[in-house]
Protein backbone atom coordinates (compact mmCIF):
# COMPACT_ATOMS: atom_id res chain seq x y z
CA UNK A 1 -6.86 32.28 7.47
CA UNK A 2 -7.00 28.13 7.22
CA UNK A 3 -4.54 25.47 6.72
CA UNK A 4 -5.07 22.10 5.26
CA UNK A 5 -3.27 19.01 4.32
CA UNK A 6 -3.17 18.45 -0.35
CA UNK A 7 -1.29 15.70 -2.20
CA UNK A 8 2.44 16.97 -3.07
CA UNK A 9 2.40 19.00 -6.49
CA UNK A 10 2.37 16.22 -9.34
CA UNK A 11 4.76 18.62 -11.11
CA UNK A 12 7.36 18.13 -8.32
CA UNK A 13 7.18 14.83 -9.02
CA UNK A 14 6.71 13.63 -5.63
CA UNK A 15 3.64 11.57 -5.17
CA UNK A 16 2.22 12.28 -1.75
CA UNK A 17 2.72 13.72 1.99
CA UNK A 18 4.93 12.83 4.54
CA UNK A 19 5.37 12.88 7.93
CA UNK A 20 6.36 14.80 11.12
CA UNK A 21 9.55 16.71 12.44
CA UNK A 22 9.67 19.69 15.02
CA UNK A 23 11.05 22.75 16.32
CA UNK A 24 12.47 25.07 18.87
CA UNK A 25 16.02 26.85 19.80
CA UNK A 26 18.01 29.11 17.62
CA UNK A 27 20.39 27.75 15.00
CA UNK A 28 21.39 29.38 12.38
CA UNK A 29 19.92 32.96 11.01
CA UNK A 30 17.38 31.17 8.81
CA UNK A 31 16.60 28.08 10.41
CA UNK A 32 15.75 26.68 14.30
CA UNK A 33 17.05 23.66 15.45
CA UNK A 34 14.22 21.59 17.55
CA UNK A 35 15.80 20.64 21.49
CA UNK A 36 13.02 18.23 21.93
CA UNK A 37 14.13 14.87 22.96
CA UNK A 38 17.80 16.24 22.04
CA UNK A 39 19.21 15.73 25.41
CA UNK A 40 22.46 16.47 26.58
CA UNK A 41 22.71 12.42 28.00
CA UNK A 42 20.47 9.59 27.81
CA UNK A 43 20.00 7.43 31.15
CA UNK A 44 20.20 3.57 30.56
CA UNK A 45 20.15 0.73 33.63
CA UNK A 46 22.40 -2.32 32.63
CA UNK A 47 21.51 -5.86 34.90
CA UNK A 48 24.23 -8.46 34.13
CA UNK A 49 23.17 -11.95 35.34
CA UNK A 50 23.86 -15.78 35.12
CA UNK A 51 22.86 -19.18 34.32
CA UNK A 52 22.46 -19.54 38.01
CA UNK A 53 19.60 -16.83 38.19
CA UNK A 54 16.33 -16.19 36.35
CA UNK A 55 15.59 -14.01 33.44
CA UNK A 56 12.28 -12.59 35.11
CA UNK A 57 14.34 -11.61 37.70
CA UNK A 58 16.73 -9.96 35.75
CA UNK A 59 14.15 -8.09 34.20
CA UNK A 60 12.83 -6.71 37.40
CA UNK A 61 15.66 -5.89 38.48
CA UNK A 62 17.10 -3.69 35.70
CA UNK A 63 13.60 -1.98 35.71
CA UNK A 64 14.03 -0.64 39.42
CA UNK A 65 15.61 2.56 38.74
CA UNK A 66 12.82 3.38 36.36
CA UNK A 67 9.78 2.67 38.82
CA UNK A 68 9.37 6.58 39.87
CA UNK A 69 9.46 7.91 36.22
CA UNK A 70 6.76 4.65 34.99
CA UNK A 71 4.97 5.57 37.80
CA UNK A 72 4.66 9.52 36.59
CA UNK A 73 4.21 8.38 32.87
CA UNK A 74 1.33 5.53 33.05
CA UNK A 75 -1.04 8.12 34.93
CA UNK A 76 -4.14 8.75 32.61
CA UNK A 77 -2.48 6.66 30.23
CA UNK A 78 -3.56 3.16 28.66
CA UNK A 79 -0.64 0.63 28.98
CA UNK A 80 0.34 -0.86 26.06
CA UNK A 81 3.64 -3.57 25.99
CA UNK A 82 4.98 -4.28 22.56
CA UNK A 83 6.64 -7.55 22.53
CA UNK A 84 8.39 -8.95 19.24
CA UNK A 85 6.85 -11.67 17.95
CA UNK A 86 7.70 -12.91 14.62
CA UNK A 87 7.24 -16.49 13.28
CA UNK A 88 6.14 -19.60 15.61
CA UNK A 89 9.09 -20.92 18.27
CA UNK A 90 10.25 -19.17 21.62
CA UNK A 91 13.52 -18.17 20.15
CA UNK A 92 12.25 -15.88 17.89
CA UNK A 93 9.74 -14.23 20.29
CA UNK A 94 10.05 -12.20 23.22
CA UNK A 95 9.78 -14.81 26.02
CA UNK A 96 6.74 -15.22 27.94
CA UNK A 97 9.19 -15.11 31.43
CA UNK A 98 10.61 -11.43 29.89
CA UNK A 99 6.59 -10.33 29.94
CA UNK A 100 6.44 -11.89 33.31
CA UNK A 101 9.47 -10.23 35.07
CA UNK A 102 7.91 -6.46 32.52
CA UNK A 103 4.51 -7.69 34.62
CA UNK A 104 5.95 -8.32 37.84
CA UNK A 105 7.76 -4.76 38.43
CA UNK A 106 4.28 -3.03 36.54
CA UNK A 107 1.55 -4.65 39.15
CA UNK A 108 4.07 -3.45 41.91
CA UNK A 109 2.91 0.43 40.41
CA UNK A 110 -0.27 -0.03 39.26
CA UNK A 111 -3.93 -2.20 38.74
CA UNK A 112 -4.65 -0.48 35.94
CA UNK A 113 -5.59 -2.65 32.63
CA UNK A 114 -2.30 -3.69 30.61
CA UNK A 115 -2.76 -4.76 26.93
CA UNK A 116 -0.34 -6.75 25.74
CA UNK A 117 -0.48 -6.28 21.68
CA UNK A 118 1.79 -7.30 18.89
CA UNK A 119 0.76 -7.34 14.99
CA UNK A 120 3.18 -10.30 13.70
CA UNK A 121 4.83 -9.98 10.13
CA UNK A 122 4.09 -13.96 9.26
CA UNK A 123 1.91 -16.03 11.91
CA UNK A 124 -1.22 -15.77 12.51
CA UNK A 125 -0.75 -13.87 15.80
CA UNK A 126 -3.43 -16.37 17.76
CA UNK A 127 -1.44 -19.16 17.15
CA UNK A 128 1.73 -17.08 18.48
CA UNK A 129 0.22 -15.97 21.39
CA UNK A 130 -0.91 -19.65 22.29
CA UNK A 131 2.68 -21.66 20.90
CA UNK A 132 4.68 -19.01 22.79
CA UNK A 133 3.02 -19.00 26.03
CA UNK A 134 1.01 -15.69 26.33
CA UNK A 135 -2.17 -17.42 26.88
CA UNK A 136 -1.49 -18.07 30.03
CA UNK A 137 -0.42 -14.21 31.41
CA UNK A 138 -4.19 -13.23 30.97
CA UNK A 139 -4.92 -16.00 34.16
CA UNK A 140 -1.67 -15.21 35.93
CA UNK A 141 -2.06 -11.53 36.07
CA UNK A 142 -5.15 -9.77 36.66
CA UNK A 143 -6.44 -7.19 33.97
CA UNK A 144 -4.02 -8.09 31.51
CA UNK A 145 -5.02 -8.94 28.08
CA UNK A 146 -3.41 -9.59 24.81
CA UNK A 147 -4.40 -7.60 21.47
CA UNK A 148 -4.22 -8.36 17.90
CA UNK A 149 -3.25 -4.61 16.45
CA UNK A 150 -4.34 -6.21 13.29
CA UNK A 151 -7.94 -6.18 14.39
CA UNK A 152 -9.22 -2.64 13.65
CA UNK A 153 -12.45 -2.95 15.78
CA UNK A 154 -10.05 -3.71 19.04
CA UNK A 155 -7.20 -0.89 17.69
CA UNK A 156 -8.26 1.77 15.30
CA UNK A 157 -6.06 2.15 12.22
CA UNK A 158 -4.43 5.71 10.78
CA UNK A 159 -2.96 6.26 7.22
CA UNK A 160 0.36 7.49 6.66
CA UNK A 161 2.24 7.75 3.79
CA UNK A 162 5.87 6.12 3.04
CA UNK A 163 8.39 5.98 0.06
CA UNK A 164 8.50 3.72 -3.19
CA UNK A 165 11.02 1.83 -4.47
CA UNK A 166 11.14 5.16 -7.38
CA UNK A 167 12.28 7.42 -3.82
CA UNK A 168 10.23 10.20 -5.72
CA UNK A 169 6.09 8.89 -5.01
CA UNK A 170 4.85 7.76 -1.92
CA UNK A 171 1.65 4.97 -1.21
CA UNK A 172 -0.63 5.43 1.83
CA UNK A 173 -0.56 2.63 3.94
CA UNK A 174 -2.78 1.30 7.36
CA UNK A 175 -0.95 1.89 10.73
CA UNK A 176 -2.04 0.94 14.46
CA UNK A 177 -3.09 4.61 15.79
CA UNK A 178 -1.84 3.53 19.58
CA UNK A 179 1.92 4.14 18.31
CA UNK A 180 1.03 7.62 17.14
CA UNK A 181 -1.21 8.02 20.31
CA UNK A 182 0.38 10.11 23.44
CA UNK A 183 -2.85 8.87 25.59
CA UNK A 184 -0.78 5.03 25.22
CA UNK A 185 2.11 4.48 27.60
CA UNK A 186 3.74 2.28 25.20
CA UNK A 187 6.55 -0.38 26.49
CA UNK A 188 8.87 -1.39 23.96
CA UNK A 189 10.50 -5.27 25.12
CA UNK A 190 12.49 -7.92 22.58
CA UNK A 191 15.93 -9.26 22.70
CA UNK A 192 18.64 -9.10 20.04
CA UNK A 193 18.08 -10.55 16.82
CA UNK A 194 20.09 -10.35 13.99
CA UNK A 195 18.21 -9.06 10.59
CA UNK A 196 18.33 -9.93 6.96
CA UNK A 197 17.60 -6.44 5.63
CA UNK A 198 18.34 -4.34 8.58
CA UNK A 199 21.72 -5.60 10.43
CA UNK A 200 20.14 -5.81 13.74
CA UNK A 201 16.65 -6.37 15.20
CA UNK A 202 16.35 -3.73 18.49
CA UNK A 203 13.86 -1.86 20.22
CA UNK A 204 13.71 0.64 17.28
CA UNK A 205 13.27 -1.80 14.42
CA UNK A 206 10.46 -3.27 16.50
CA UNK A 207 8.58 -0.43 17.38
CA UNK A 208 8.85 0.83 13.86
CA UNK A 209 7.55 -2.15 11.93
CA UNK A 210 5.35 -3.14 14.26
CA UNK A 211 3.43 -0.12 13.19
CA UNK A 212 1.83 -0.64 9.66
CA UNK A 213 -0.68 -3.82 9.72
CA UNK A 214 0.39 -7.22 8.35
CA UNK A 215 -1.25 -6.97 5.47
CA UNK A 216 0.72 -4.21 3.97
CA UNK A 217 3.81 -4.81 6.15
CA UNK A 218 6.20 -5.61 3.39
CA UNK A 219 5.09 -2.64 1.61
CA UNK A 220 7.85 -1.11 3.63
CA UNK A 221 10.56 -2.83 1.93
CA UNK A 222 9.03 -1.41 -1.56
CA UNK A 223 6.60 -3.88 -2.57
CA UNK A 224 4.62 -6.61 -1.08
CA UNK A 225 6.15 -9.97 -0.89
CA UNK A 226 9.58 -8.34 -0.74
CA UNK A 227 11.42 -9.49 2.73
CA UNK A 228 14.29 -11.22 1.73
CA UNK A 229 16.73 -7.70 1.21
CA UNK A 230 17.19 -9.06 -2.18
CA UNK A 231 15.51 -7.02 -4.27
CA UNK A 232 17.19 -3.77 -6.06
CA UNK A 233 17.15 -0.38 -3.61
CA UNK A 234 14.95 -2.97 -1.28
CA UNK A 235 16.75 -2.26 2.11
CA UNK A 236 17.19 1.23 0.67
CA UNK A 237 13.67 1.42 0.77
CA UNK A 238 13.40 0.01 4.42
CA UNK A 239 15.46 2.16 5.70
CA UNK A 240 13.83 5.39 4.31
CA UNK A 241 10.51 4.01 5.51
CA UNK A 242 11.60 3.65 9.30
CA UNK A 243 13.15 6.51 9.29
CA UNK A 244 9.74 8.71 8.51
CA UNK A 245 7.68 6.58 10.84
CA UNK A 246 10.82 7.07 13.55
CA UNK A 247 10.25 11.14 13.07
CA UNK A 248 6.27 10.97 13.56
CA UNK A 249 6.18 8.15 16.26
CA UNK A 250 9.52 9.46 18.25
CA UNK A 251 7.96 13.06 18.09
CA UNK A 252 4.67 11.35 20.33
CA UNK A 253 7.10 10.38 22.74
CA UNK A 254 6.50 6.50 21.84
CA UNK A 255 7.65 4.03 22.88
CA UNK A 256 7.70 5.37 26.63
CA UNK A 257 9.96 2.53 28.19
CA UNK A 258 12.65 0.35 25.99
CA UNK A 259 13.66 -2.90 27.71
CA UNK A 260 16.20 -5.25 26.23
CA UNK A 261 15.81 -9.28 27.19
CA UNK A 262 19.23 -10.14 26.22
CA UNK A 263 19.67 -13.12 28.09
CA UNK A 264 18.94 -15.43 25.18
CA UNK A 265 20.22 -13.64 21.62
CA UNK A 266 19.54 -14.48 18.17
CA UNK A 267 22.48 -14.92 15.56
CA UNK A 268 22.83 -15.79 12.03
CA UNK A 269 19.52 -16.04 9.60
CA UNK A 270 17.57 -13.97 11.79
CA UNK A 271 14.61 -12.31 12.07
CA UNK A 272 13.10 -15.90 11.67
CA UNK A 273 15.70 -18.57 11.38
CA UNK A 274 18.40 -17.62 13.69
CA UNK A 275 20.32 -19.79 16.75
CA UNK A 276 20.54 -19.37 20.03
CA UNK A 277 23.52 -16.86 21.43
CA UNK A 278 23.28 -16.73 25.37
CA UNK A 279 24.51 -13.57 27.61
CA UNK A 280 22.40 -13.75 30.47
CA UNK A 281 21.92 -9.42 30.45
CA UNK A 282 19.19 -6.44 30.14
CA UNK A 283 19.19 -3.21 29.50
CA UNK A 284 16.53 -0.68 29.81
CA UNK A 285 15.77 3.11 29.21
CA UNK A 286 13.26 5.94 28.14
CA UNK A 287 15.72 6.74 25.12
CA UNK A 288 15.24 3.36 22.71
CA UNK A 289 18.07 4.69 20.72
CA UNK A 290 20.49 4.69 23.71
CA UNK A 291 19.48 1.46 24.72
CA UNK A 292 19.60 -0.11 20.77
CA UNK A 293 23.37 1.35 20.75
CA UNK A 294 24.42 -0.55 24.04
CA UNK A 295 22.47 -3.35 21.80
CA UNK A 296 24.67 -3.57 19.13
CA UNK A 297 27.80 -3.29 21.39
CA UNK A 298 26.35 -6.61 22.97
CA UNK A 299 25.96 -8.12 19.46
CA UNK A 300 29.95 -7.21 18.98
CA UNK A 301 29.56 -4.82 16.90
CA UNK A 302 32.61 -2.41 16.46
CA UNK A 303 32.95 1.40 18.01
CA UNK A 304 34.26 2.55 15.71
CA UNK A 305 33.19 3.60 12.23
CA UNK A 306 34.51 1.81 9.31
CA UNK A 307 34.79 3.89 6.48
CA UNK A 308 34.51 3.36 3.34
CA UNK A 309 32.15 0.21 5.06
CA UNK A 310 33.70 -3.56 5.35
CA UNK A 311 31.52 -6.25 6.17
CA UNK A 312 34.58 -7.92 7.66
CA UNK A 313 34.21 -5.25 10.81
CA UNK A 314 30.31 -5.03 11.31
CA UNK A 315 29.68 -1.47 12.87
CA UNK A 316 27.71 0.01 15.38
CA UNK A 317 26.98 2.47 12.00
CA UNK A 318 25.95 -0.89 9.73
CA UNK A 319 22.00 -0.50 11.41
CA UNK A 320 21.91 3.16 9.85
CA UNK A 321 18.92 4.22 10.48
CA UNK A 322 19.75 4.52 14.48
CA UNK A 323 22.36 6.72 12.91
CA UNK A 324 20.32 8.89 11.49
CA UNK A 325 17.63 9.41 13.83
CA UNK A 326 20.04 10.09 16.65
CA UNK A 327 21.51 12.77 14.20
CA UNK A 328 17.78 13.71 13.69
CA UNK A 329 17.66 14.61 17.43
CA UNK A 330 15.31 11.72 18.51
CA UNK A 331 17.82 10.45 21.20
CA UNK A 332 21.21 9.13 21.68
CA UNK A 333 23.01 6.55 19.97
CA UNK A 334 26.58 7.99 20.86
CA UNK A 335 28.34 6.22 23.11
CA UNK A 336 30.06 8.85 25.15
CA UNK A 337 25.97 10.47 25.74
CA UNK A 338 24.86 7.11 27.45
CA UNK A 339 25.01 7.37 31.15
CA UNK A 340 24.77 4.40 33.36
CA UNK A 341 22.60 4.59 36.66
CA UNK A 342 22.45 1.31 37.44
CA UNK A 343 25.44 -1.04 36.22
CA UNK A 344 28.41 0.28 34.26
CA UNK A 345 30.06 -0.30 30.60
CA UNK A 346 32.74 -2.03 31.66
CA UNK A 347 30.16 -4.54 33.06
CA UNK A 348 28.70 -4.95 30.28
CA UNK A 349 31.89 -5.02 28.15
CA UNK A 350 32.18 -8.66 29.74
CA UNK A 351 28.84 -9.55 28.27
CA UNK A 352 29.67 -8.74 24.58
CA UNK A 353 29.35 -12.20 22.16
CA UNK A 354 30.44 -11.94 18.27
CA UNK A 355 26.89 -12.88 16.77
CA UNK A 356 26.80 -14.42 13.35
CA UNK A 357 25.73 -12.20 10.73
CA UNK A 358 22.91 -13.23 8.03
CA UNK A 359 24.42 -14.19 4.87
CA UNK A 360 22.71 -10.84 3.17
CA UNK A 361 25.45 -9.07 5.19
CA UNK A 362 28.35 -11.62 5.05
CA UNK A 363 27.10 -13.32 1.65
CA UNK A 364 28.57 -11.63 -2.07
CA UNK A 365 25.33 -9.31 -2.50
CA UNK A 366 26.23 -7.58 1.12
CA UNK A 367 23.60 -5.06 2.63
CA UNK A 368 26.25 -2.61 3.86
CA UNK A 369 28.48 -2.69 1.16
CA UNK A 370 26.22 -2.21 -1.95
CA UNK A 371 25.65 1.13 -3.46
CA UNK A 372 23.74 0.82 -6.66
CA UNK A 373 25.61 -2.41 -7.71
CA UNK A 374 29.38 -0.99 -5.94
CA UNK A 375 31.23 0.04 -3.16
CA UNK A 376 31.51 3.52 -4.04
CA UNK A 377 29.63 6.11 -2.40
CA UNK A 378 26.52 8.31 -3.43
CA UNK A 379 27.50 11.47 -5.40
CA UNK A 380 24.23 13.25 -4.38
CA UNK A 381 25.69 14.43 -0.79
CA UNK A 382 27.59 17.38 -0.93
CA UNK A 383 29.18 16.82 2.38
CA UNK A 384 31.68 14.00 1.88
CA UNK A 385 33.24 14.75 5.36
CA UNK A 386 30.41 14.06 7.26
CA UNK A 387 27.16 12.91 5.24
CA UNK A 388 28.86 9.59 3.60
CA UNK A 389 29.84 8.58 7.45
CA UNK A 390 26.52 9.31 9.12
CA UNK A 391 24.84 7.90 5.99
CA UNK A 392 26.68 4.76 5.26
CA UNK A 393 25.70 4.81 1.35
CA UNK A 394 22.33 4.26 1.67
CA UNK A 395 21.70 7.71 0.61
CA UNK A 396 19.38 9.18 3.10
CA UNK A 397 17.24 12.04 2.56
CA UNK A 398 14.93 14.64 4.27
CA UNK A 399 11.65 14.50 6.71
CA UNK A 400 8.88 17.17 5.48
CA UNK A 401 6.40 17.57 7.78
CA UNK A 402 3.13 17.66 6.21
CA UNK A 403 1.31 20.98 6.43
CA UNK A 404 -1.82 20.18 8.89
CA UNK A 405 -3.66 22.93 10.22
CA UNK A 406 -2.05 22.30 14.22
CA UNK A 407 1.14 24.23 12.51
CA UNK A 408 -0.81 27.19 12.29
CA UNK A 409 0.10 30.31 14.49
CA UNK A 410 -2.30 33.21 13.86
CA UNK A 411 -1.51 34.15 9.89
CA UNK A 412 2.16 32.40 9.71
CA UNK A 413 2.83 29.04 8.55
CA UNK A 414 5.22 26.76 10.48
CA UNK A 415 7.34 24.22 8.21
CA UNK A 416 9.27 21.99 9.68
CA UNK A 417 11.77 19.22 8.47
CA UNK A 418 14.47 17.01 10.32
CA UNK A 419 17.84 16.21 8.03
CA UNK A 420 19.55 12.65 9.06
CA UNK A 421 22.65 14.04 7.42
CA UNK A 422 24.19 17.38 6.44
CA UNK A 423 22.37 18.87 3.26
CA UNK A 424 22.78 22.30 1.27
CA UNK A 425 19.10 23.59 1.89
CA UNK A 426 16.84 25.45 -0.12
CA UNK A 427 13.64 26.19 1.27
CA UNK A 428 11.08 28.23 -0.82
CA UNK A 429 7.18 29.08 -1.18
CA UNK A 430 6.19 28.98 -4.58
CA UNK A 431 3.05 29.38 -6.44
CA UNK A 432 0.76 27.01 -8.59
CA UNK A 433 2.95 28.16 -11.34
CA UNK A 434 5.98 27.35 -10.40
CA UNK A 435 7.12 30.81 -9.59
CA UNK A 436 8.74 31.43 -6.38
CA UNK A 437 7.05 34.03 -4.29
CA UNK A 438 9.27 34.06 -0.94
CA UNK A 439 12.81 32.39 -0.47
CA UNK A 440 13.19 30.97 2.92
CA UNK A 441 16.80 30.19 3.53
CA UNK A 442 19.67 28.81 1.46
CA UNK A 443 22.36 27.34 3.45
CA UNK A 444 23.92 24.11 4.64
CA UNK A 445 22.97 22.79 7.36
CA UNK A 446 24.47 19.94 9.55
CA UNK A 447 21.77 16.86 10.51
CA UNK A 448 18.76 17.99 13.28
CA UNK A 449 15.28 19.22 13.45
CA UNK A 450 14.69 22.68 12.35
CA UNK A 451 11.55 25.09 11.43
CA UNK A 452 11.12 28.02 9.62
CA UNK A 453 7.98 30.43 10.04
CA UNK A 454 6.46 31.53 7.08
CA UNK A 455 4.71 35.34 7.51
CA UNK A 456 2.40 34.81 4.13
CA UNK A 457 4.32 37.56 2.62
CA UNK A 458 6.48 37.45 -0.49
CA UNK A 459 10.00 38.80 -0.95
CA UNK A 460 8.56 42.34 -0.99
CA UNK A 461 7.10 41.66 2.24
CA UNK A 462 3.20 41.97 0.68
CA UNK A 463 0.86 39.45 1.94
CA UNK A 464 -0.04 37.14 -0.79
CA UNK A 465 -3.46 36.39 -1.75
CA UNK A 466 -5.66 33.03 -0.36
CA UNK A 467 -5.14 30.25 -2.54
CA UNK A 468 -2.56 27.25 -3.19
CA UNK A 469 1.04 27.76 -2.41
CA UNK A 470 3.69 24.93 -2.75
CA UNK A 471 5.73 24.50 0.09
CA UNK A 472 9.56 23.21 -1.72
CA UNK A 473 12.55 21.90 -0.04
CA UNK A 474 15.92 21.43 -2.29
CA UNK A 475 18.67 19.66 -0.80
CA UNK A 476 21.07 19.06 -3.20
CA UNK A 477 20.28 18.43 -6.77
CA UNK A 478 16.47 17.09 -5.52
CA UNK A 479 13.52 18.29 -3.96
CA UNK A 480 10.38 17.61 -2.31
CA UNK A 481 6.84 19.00 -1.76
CA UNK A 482 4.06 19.59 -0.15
CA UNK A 483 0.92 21.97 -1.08
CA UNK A 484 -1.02 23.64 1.11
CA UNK A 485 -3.96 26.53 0.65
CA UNK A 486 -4.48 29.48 2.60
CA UNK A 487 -8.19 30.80 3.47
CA UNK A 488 -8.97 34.24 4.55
């Protein structure tokens, strides 16, 4: 018996595949929750500094405590640093003295090749590299060279498919393959930006958008030439998007490393048009999510929840999508699971600043507090006690995992999924005629990874014939699909 990957059922009325999820550890009766990456604690280092020192510096040192677990990662790996570089001017970019210091600590480990690649939203990324100072690392430090992801003959593209602005079809877009790659040790390094559609640029938003080439970039936010968060269900769409590359890139293990340059901040009209907010800090970590909460504690965002939102309080909740991929499993973003071995959080308490907000969050038409046109939350979560907290309106829904022939084990079929919120679940095989042939489970189930094994046997426990089965997942009052066809 075979396994391949189909387009979703057009009777389901979803238009295509998605992504990835996982498995593992007893649950529930029906389902398995997935332990991977779902650790108990997440292990941060936190370097406070001053105008007095040097931000290369700083980066070395808040690196130290990570040099024995780089030094296991990088072996048979290709280096790969991800800086964030988004429209011309140093303020904007990761600085060229951040690389340095990221440089500094790696040549200390290892002469192996480094690529430095980036695969800019606006510039071309040429110009970037020369007006913010790169050039000049590829004479400084030997074997180091700088990338245009863009460039498929240098980095070799992969499709993957992500949401329309309709939630219910999907388009197939052009991502760099390194990201999805486990033979790249990828380092993840930017400082904090504010964000027009997204609350806050981190290390997560980076990595994540960084992924599908500039030409089809804003296709993320629903539609190319939509950037400005302005458009109906456009952040909506965002955040959906980077939320299904987060469960296929996290579940690689990328990025490897997360380092945050927060000596120089951005605030107000960021990603591109923000002002300077110094705080002379860093932060680092293998858990991004861990290290992009103690990010938006340094950007002064509130503790605590605010619920229903108010854009009066920003939240460390407002940048949702952390939420839910922490809830998803792929790391930490709770406070009290962040453990400090190098620095503390009261240190770092003394480094919080207030930043500025972009007027898409402070401004009439506010990103956290518009729900289809009001402040009242969706009616499609059955969970009020939990899903409209986690979810912060935005509505957020399921992670399929598309059925490839890796989920195979001898004649069962492994389906997996990852809920960034507490759903009432349905899962079901059902024939080409919309008949099901084997319930699966039908229960709710609180926010995580789980998988279900499917025996290719219907309720009467018969095997069922080769052919096309659809593979259904209700949650709610909506579904979604994928096909796949069994070969004997």
């Amino acid at each position: 018996m075979g396994l391949c990957r189909r387009e979703f059922f057009k009777r389901t009325g979803v238009g295509a595949a998605l992504l990835a999820a996982g498995s593992g550890m007893l649950k529930s009766s029906v389902f398995a929750m997935n332990p991977v990456k779902f650790q108990a604690t997440s292990d941060v280092s936190f370097v406070g500094s001053s105008s007095s020192g040097t931000r290369r510096q700083m980066i070395i040192d808040v690196l130290e405590p990570w040099r024995a677990t780089v030094a296991a990662g990088i072996v048979g790996k290709t280096i790969l640093i991800k800086p964030n570089l988004v429209y011309t001017g140093a303020l904007a970019a990761t600085h060229v003295d951040a690389l340095r210091g990221l440089l500094d600590f790696l040549r200390t480990i290892t002469s192996a090749p480094i690529i430095i690649g980036e695969c800019s939203a606006y510039s071309s990324l040429s110009t970037l590299y020369t007006n913010d100072g790169y050039n000049a690392l590829t004479t400084e430090y030997t074997g180091v060279s700088l990338m245009d992801l863009n460039n498929t003959g240098s980095m070799p593209s992969v499709n993957r498919h992500i949401w329309n602005t309709d939630f219910s079809t999907t388009t197939s877009i052009a991502v760099t393959s390194a990201f999805f790659d486990p033979s790249y040790y990828v380092i993840d390094i930017c400082r904090p930006k504010t964000h027009n559609c997204m609350v806050m640029t981190g290390l997560n938003k980076n990595m994540l958008m960084a992924a599908p080439l500039t030409s089809i970039k804003q296709q993320m936010h629903g539609a190319i030439g939509w950037y400005s968060g302005q458009h109906t269900d456009e952040d909506k769409c965002l955040a959906w998007n980077i939320y299904q590359l987060g469960n296929l890139m996290y579940t690689g293990g990328t990025p490897a490393l997360a380092v945050l340059d927060a000596w120089e901040g951005m605030e107000g009209e960021g990603p591109v048009s923000g002002t300077s907010i110094m705080q002379y800090c860093a932060v680092a970590g293998i858990d991004p999510l861990a290290v992009d909460r103690l990010c938006a504690k340094l950007m002064g965002f509130s503790d605590t929840a605010i619920d229903p939102p108010d854009k009066a309080t920003p939240s460390y909740t407002d940048p949702r999508v952390l939420v839910w991929l922490s809830n998803a499993g792929y790391g930490n973003y709770d406070l009290s699971k962040i453990n400090f071995i190098l620095g503390t959080l009261a240190s770092l308490e003394t480094y919080v600043r207030s930043y500025t907000l972009p007027v898409n969050y402070t401004g009439t038409t506010s990103y956290e507090t518009r729900w289809q046109g009001s402040s009242s939350p969706p009616t499609t979560i059955l969970d009020p006690e939990t899903a409209v907290k986690e979810s912060h309106y935005l509505d957020p829904k399921p992670f399929l995992v598309p059925q490839v022939r890796e989920t195979m084990t001898g004649n069962n079929v492994t389906i997996n999924f990852s809920l960034p919120v507490g759903f009432p679940i349905r899962l079901g095989i059902f024939n080409l005629q919309g008949a099901e042939v084997r319930r699966l489970g039908d229960e709710f189930l609180q926010s995580g990874r789980y998988t279900k094994v499917w025996d290719c046997c219907d309720d009467r426990g018969s095997r069922v014939p080769a052919g096309r089965y659809i593979v259904k997942l209700e949650f709610g009052s909506r579904s979604m699909c994928d096909l796949i066809s069994l070969e004997r």
